[in-house]
PDB file of N, CA and C in Angstrom:
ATOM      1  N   UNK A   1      75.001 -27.099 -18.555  1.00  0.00           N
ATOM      2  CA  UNK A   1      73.830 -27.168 -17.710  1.00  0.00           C
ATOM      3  C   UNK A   1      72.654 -27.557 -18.598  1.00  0.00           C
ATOM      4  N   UNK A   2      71.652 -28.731 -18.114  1.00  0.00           N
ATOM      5  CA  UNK A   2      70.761 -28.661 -18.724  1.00  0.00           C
ATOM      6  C   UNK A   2      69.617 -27.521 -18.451  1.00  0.00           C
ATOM      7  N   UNK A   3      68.219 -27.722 -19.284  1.00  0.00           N
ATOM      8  CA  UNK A   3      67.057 -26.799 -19.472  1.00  0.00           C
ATOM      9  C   UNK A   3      66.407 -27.011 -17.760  1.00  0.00           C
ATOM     10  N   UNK A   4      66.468 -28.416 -17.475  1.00  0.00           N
ATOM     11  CA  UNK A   4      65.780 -28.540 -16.063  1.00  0.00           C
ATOM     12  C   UNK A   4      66.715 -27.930 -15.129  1.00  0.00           C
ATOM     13  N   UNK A   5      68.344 -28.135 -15.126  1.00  0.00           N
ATOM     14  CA  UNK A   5      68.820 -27.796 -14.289  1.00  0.00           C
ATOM     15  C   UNK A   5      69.002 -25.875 -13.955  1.00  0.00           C
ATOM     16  N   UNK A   6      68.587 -25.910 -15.143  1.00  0.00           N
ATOM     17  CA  UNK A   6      68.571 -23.874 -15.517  1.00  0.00           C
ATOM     18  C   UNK A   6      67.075 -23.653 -14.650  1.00  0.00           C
ATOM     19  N   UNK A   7      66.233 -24.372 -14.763  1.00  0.00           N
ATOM     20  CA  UNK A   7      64.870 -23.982 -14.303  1.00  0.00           C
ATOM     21  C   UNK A   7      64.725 -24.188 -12.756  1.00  0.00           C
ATOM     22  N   UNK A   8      65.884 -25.387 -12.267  1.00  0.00           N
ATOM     23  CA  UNK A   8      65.377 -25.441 -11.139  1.00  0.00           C
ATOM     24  C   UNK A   8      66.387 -24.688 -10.324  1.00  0.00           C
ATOM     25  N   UNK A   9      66.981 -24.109 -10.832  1.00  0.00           N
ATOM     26  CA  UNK A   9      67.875 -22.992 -10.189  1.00  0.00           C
ATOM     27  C   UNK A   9      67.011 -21.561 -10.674  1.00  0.00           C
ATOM     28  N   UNK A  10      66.410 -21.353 -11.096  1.00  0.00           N
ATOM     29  CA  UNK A  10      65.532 -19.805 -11.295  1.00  0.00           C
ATOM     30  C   UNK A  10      64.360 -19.867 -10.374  1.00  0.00           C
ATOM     31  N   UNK A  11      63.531 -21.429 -10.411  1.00  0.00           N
ATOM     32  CA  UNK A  11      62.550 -21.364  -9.520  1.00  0.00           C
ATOM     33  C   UNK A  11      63.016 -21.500  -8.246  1.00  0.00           C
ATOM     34  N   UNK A  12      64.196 -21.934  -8.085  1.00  0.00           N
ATOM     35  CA  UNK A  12      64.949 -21.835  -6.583  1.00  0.00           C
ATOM     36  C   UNK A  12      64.856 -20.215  -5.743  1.00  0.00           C
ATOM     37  N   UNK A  13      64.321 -18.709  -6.218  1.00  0.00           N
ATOM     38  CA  UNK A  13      64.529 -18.181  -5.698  1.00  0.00           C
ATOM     39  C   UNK A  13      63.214 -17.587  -5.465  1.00  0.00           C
ATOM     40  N   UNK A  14      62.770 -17.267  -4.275  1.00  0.00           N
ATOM     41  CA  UNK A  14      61.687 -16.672  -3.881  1.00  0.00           C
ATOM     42  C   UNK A  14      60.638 -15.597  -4.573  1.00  0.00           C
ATOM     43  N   UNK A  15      59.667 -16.170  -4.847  1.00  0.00           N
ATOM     44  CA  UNK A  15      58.604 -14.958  -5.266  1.00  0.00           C
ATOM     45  C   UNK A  15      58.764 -15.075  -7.334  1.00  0.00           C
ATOM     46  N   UNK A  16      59.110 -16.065  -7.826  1.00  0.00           N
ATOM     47  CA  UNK A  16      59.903 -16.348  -9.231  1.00  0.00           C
ATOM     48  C   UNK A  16      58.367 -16.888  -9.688  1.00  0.00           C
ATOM     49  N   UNK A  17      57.627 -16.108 -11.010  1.00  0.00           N
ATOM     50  CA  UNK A  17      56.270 -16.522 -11.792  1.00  0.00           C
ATOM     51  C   UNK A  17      57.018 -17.305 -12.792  1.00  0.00           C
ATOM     52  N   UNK A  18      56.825 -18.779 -13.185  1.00  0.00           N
ATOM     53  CA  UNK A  18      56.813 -19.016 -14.950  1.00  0.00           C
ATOM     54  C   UNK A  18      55.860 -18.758 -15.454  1.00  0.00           C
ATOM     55  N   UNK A  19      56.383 -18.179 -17.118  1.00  0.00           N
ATOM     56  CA  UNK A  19      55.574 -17.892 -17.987  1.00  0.00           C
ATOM     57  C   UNK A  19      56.149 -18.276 -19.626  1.00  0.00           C
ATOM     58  N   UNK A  20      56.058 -17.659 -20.470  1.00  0.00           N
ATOM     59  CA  UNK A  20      56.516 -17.205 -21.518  1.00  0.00           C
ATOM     60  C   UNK A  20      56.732 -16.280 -22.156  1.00  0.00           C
ATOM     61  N   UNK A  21      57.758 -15.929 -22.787  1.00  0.00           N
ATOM     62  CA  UNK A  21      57.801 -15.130 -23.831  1.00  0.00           C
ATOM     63  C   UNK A  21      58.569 -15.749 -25.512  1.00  0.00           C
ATOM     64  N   UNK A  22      57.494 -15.003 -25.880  1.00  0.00           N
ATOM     65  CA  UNK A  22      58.070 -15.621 -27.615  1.00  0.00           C
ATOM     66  C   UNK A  22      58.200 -17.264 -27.643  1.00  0.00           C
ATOM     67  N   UNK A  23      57.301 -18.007 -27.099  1.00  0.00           N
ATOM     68  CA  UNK A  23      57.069 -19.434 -27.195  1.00  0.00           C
ATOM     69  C   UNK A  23      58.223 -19.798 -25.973  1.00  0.00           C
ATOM     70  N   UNK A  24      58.969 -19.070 -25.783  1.00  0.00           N
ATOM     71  CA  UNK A  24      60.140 -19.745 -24.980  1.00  0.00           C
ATOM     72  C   UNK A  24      59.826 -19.472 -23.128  1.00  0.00           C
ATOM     73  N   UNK A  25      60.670 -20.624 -22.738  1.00  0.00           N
ATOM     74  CA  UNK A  25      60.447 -19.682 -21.077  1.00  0.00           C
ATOM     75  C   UNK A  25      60.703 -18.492 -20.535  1.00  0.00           C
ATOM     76  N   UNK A  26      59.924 -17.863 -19.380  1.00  0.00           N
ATOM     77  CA  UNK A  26      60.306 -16.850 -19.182  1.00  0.00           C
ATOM     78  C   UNK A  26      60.033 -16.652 -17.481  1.00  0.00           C
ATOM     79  N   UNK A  27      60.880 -15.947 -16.687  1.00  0.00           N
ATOM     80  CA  UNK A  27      60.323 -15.562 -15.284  1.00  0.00           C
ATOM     81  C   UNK A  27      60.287 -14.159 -14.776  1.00  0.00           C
ATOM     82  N   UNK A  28      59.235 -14.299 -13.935  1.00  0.00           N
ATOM     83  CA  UNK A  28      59.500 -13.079 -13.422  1.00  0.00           C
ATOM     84  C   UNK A  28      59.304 -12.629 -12.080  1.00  0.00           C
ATOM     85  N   UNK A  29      60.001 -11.891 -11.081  1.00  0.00           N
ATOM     86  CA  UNK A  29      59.525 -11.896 -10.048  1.00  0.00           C
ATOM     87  C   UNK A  29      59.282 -10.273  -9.585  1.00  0.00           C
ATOM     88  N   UNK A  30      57.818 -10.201  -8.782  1.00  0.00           N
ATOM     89  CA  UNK A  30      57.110  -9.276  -8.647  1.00  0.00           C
ATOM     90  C   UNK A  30      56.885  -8.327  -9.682  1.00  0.00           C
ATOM     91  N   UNK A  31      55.861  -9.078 -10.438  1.00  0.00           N
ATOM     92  CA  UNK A  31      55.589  -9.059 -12.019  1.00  0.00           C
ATOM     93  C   UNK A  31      56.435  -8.165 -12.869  1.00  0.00           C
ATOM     94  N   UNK A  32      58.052  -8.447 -12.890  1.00  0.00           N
ATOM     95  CA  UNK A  32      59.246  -7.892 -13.404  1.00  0.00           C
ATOM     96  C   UNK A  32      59.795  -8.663 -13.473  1.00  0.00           C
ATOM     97  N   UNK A  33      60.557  -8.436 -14.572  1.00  0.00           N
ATOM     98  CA  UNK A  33      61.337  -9.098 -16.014  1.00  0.00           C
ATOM     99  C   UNK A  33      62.458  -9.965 -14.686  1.00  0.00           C
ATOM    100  N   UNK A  34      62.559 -11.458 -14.730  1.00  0.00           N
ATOM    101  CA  UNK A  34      64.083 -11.562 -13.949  1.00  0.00           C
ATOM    102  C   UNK A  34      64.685 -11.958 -14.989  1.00  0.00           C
ATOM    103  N   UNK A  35      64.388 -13.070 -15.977  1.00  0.00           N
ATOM    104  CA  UNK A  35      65.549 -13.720 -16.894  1.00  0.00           C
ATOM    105  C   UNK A  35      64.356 -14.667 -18.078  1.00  0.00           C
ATOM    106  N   UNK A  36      64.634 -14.886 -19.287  1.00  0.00           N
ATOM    107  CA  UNK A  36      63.842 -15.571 -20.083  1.00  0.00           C
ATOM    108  C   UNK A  36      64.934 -16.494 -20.605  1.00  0.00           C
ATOM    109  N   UNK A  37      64.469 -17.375 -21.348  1.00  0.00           N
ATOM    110  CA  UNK A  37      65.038 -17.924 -22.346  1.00  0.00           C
ATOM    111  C   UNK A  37      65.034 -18.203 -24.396  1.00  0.00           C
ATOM    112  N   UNK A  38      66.148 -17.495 -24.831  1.00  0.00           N
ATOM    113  CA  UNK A  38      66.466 -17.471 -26.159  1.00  0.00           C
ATOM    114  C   UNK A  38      66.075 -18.588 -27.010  1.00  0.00           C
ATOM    115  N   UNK A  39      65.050 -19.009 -27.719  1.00  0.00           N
ATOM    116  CA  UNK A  39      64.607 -19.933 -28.101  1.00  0.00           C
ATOM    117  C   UNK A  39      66.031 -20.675 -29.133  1.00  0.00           C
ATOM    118  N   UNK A  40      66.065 -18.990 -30.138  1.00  0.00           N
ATOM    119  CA  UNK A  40      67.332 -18.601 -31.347  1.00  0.00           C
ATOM    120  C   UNK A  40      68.685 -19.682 -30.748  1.00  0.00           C
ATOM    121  N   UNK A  41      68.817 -19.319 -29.251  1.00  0.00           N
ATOM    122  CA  UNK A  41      70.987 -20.122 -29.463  1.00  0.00           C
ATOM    123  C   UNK A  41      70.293 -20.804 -27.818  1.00  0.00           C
ATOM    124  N   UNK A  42      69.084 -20.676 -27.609  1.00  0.00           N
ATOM    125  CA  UNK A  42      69.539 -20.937 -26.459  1.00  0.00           C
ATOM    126  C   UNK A  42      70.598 -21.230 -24.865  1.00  0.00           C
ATOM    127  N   UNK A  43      70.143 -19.430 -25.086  1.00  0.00           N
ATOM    128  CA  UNK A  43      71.024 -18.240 -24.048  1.00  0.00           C
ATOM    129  C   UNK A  43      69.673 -18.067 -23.447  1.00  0.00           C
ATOM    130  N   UNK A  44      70.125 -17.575 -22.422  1.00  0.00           N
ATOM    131  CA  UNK A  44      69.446 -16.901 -21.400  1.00  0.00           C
ATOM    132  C   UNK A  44      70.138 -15.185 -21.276  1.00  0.00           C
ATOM    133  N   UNK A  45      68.712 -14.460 -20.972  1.00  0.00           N
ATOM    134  CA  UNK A  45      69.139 -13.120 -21.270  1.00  0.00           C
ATOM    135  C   UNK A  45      69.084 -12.802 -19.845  1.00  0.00           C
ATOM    136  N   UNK A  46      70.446 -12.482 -19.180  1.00  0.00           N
ATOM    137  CA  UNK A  46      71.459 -12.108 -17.628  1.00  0.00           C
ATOM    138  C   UNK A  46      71.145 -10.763 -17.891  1.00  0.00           C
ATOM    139  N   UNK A  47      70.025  -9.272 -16.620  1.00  0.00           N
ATOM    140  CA  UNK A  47      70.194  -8.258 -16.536  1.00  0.00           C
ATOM    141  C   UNK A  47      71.200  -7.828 -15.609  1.00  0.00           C
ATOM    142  N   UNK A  48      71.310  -6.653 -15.068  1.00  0.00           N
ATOM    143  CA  UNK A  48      72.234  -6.169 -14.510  1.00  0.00           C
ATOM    144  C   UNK A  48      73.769  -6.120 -14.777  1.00  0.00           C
ATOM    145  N   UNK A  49      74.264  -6.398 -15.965  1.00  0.00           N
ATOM    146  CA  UNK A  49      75.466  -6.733 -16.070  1.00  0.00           C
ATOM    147  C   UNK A  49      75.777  -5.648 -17.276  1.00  0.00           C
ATOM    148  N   UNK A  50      76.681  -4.920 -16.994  1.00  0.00           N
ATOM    149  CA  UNK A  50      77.305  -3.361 -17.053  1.00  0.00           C
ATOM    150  C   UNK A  50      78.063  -3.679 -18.502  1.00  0.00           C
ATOM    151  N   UNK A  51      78.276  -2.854 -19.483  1.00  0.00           N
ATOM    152  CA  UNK A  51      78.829  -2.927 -20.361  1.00  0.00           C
ATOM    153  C   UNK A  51      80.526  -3.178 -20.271  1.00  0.00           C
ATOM    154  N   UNK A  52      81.214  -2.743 -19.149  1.00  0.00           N
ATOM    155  CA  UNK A  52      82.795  -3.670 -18.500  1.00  0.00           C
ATOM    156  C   UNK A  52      82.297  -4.447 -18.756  1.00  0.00           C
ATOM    157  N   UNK A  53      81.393  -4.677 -17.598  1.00  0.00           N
ATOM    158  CA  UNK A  53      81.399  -6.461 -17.366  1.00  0.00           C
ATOM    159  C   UNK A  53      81.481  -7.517 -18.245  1.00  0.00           C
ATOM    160  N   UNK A  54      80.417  -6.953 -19.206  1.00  0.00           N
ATOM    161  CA  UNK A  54      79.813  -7.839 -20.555  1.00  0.00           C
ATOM    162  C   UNK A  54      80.632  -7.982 -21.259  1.00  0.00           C
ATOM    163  N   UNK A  55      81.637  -6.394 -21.502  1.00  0.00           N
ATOM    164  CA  UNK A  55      82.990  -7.123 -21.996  1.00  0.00           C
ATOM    165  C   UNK A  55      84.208  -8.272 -21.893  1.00  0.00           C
ATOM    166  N   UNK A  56      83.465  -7.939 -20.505  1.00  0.00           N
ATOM    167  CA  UNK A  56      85.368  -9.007 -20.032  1.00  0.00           C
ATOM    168  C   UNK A  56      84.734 -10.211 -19.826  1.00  0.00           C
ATOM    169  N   UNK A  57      83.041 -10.322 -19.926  1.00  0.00           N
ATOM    170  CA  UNK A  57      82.715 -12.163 -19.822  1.00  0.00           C
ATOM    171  C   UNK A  57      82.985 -12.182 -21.433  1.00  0.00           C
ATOM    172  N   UNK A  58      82.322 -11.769 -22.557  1.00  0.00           N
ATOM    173  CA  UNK A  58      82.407 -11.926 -23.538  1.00  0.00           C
ATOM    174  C   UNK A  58      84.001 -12.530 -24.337  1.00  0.00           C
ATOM    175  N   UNK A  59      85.061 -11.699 -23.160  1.00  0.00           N
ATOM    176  CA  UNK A  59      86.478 -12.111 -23.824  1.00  0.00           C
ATOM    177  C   UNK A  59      86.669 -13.153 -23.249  1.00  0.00           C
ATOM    178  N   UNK A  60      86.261 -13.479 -21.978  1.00  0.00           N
ATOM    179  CA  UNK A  60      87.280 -14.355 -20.848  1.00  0.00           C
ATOM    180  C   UNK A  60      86.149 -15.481 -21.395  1.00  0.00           C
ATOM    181  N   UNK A  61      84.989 -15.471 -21.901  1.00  0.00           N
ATOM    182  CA  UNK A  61      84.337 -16.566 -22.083  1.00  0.00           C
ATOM    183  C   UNK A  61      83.306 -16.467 -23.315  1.00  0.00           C
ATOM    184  N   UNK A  62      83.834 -16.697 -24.454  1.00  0.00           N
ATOM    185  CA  UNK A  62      82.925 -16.476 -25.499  1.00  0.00           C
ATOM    186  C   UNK A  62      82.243 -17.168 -26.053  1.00  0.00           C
ATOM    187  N   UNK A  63      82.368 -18.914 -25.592  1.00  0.00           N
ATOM    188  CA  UNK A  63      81.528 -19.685 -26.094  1.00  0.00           C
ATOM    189  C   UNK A  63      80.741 -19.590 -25.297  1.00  0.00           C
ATOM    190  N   UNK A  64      80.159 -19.088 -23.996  1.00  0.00           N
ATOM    191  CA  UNK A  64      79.337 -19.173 -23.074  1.00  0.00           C
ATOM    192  C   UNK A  64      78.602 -17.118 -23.666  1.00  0.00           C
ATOM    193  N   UNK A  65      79.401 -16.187 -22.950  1.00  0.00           N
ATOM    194  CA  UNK A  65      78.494 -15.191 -23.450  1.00  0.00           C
ATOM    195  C   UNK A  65      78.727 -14.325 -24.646  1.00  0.00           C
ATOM    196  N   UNK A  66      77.599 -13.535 -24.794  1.00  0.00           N
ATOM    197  CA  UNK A  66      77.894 -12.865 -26.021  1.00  0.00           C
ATOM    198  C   UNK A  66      76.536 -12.213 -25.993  1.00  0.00           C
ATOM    199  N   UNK A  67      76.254 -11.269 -27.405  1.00  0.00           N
ATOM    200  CA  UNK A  67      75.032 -10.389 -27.245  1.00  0.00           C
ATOM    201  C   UNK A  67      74.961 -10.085 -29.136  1.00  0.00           C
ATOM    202  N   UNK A  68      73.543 -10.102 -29.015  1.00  0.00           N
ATOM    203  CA  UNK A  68      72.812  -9.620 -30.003  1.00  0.00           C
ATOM    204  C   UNK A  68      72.795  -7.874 -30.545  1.00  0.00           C
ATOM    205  N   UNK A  69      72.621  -7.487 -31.554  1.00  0.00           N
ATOM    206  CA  UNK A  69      72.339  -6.067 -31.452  1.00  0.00           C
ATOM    207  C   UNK A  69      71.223  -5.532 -30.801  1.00  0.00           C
ATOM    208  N   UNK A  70      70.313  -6.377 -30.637  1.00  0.00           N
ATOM    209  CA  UNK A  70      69.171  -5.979 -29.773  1.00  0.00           C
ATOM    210  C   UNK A  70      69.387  -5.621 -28.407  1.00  0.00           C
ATOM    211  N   UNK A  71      69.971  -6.240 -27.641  1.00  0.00           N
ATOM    212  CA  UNK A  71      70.632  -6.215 -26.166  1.00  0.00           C
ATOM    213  C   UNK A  71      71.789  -5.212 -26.276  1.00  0.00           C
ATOM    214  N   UNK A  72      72.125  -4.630 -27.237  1.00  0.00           N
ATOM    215  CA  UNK A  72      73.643  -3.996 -27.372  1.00  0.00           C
ATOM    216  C   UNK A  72      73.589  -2.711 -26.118  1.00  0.00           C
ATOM    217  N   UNK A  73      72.399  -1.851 -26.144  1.00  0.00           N
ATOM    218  CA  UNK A  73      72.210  -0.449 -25.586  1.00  0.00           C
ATOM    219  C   UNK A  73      71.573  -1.160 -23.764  1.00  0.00           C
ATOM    220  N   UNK A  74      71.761  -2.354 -23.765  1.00  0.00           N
ATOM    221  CA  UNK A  74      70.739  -2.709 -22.360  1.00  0.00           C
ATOM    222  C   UNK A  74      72.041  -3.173 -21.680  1.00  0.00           C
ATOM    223  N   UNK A  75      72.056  -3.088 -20.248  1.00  0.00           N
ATOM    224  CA  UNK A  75      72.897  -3.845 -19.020  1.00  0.00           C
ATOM    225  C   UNK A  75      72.562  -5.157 -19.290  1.00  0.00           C
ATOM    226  N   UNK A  76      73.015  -5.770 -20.201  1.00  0.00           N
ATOM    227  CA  UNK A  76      72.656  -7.348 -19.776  1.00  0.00           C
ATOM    228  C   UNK A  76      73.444  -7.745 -20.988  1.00  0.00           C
ATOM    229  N   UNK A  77      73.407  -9.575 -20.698  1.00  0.00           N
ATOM    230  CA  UNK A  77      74.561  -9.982 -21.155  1.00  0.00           C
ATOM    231  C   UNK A  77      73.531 -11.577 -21.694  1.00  0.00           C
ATOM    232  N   UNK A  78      73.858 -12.300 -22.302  1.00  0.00           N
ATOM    233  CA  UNK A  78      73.218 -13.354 -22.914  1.00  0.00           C
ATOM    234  C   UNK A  78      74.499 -14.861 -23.005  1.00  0.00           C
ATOM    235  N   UNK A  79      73.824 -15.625 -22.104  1.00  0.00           N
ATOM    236  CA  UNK A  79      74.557 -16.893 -22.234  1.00  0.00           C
ATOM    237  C   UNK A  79      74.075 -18.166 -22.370  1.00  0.00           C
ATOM    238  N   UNK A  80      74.886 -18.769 -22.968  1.00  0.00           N
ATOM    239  CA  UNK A  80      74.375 -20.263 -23.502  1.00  0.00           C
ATOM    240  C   UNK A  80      73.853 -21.257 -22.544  1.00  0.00           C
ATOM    241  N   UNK A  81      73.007 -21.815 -22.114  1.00  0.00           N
ATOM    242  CA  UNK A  81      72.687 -22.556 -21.242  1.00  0.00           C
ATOM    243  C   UNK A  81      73.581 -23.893 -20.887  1.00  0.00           C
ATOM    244  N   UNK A  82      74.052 -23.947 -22.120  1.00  0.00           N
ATOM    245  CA  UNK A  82      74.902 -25.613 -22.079  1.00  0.00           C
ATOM    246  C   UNK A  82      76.129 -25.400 -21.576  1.00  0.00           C
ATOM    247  N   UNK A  83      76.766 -24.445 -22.006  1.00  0.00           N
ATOM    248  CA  UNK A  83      77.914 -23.928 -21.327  1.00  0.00           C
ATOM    249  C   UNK A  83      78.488 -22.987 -20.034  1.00  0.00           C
ATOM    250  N   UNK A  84      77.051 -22.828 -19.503  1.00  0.00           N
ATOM    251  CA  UNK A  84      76.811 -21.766 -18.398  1.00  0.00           C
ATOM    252  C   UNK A  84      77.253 -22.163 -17.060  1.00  0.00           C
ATOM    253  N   UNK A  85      77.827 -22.124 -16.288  1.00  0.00           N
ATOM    254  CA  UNK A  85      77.848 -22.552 -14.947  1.00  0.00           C
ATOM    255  C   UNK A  85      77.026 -22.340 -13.743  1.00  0.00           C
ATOM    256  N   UNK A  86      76.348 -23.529 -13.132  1.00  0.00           N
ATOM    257  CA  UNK A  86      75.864 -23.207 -12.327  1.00  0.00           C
ATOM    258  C   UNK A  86      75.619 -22.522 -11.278  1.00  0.00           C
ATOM    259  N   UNK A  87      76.619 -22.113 -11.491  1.00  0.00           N
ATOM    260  CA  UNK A  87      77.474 -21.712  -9.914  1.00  0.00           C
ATOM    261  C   UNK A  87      76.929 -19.563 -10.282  1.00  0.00           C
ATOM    262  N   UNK A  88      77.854 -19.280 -11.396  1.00  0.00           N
ATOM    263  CA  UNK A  88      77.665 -18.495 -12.339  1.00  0.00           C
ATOM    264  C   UNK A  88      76.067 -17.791 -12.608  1.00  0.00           C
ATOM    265  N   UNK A  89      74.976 -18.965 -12.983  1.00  0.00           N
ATOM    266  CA  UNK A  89      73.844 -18.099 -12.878  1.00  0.00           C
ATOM    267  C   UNK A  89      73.510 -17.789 -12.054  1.00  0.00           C
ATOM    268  N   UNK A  90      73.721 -18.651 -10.691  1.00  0.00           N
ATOM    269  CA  UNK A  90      72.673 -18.419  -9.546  1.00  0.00           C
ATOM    270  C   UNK A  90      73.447 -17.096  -9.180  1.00  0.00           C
ATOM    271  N   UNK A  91      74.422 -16.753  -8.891  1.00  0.00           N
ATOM    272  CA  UNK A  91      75.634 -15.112  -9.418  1.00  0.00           C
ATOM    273  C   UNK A  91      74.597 -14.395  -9.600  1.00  0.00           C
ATOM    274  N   UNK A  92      74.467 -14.713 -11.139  1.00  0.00           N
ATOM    275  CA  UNK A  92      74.119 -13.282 -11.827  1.00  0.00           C
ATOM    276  C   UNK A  92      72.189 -13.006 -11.612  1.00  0.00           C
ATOM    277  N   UNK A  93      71.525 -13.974 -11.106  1.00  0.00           N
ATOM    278  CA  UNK A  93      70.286 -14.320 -10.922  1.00  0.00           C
ATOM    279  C   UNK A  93      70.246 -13.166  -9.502  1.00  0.00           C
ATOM    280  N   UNK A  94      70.919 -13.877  -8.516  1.00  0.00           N
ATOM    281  CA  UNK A  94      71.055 -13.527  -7.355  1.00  0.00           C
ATOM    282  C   UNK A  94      70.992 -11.388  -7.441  1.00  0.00           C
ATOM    283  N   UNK A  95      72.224 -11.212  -7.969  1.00  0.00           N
ATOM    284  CA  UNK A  95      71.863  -9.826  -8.641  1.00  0.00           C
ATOM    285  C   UNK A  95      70.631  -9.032  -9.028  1.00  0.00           C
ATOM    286  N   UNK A  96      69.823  -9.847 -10.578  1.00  0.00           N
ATOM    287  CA  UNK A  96      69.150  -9.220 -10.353  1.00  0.00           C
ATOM    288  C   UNK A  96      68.005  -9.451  -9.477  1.00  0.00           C
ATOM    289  N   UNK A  97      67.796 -10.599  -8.687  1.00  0.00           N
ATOM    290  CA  UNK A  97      66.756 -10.898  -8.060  1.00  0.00           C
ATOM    291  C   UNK A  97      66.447  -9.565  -6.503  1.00  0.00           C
ATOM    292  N   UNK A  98      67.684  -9.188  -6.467  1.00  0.00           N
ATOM    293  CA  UNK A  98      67.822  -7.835  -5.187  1.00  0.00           C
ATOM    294  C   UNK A  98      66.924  -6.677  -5.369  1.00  0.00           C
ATOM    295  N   UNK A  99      67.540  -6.498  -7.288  1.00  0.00           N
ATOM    296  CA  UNK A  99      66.697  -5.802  -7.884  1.00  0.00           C
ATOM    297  C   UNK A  99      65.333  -5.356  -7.469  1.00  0.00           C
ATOM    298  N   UNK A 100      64.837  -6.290  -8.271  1.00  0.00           N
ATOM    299  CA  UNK A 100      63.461  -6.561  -8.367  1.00  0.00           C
ATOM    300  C   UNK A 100      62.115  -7.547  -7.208  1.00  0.00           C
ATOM    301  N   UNK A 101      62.637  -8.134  -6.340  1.00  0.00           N
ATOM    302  CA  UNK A 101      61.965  -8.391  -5.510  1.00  0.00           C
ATOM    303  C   UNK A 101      61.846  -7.960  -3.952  1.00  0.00           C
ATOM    304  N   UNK A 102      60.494  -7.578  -3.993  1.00  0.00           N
ATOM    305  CA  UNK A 102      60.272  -6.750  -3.033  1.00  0.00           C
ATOM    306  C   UNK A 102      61.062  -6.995  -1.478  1.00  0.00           C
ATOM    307  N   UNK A 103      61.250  -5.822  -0.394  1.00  0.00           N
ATOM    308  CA  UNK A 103      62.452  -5.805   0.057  1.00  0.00           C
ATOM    309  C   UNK A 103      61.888  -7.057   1.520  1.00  0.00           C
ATOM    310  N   UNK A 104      60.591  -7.507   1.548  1.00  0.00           N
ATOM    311  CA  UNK A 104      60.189  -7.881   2.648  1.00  0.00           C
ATOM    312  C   UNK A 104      60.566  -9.238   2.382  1.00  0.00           C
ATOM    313  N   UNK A 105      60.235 -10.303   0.869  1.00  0.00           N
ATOM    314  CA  UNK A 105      60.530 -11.340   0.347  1.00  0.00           C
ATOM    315  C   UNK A 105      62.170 -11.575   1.024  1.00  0.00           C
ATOM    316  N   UNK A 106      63.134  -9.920   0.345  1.00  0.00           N
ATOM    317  CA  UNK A 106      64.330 -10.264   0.622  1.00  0.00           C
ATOM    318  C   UNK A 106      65.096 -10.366   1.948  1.00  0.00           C
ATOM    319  N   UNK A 107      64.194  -9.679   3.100  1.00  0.00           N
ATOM    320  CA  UNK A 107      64.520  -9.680   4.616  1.00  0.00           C
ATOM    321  C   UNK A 107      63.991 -11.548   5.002  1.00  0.00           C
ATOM    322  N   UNK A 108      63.192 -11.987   4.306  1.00  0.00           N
ATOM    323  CA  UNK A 108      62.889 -13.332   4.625  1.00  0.00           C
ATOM    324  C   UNK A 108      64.003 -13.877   4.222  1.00  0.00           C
ATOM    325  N   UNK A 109      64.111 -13.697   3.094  1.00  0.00           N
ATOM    326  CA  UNK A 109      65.124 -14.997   2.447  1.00  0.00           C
ATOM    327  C   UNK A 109      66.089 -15.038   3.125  1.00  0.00           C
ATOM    328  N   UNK A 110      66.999 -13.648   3.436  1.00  0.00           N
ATOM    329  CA  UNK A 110      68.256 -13.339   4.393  1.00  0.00           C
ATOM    330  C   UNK A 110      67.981 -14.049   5.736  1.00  0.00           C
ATOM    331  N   UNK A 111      66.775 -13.667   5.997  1.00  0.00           N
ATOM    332  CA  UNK A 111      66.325 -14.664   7.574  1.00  0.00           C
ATOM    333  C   UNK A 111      66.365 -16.084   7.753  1.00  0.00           C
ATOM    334  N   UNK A 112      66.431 -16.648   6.429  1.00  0.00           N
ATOM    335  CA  UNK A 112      66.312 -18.401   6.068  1.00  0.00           C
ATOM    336  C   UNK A 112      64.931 -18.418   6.112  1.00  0.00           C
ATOM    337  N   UNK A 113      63.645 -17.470   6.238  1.00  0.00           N
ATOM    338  CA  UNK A 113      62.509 -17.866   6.069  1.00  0.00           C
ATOM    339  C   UNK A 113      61.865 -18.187   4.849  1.00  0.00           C
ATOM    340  N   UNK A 114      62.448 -17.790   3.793  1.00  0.00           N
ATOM    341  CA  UNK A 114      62.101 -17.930   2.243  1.00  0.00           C
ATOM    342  C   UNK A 114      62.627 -18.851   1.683  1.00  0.00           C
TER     343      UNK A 114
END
């Protein structure tokens, strides 16, 4: 996946701020963390994703994810943009986007109004 095609699948989801962090991109929706980008391997840092989980992407797919010691103690998982599937982020986006955006945004979107 390219950098545009990563971006226009993050700004694809309702209520999504760009910004930055650490020179690199970053979003967030309802001024909370959704996903940034790793300047270092260029990965994108995926929340919600459970230490199973992170395991069995990490085995079943290791040129795509993997994790830093920094991320080690957090639900989240870090993947390469080039090797990422599209299909795959909007997945794990979709997740945390439930999260974190407020529940009226998400009764729209479900409605097709968003």
């Amino acid at each position: 996946m390219s950098p545009e095609e990563m971006r226009e699948i993050i700004l694809s989801f309702p209520g999504v701020e760009e910004g930055s962090s650490y020179g690199q991109p970053a979003f967030k929706v309802n001024g909370k963390f959704f996903t940034r980008l790793r300047g270092e391997d260029q990965s994108l840092v995926l929340l919600e994703v459970d230490r199973d989980e992170r395991e069995m992407l990490m085995e079943a797919e290791p040129g795509t994810f993997h994790i830093t010691p920094h991320y080690k103690d957090y639900p989240s998982v870090l993947a390469r943009i080039e090797t990422l599937h599209p299909g795959s982020l909007r997945n794990f986006l979709e997740r945390r986007w439930r999260k974190v955006a407020p529940k009226k945004l998400q009764k729209a979107r479900d409605a097709g109004e968003a």
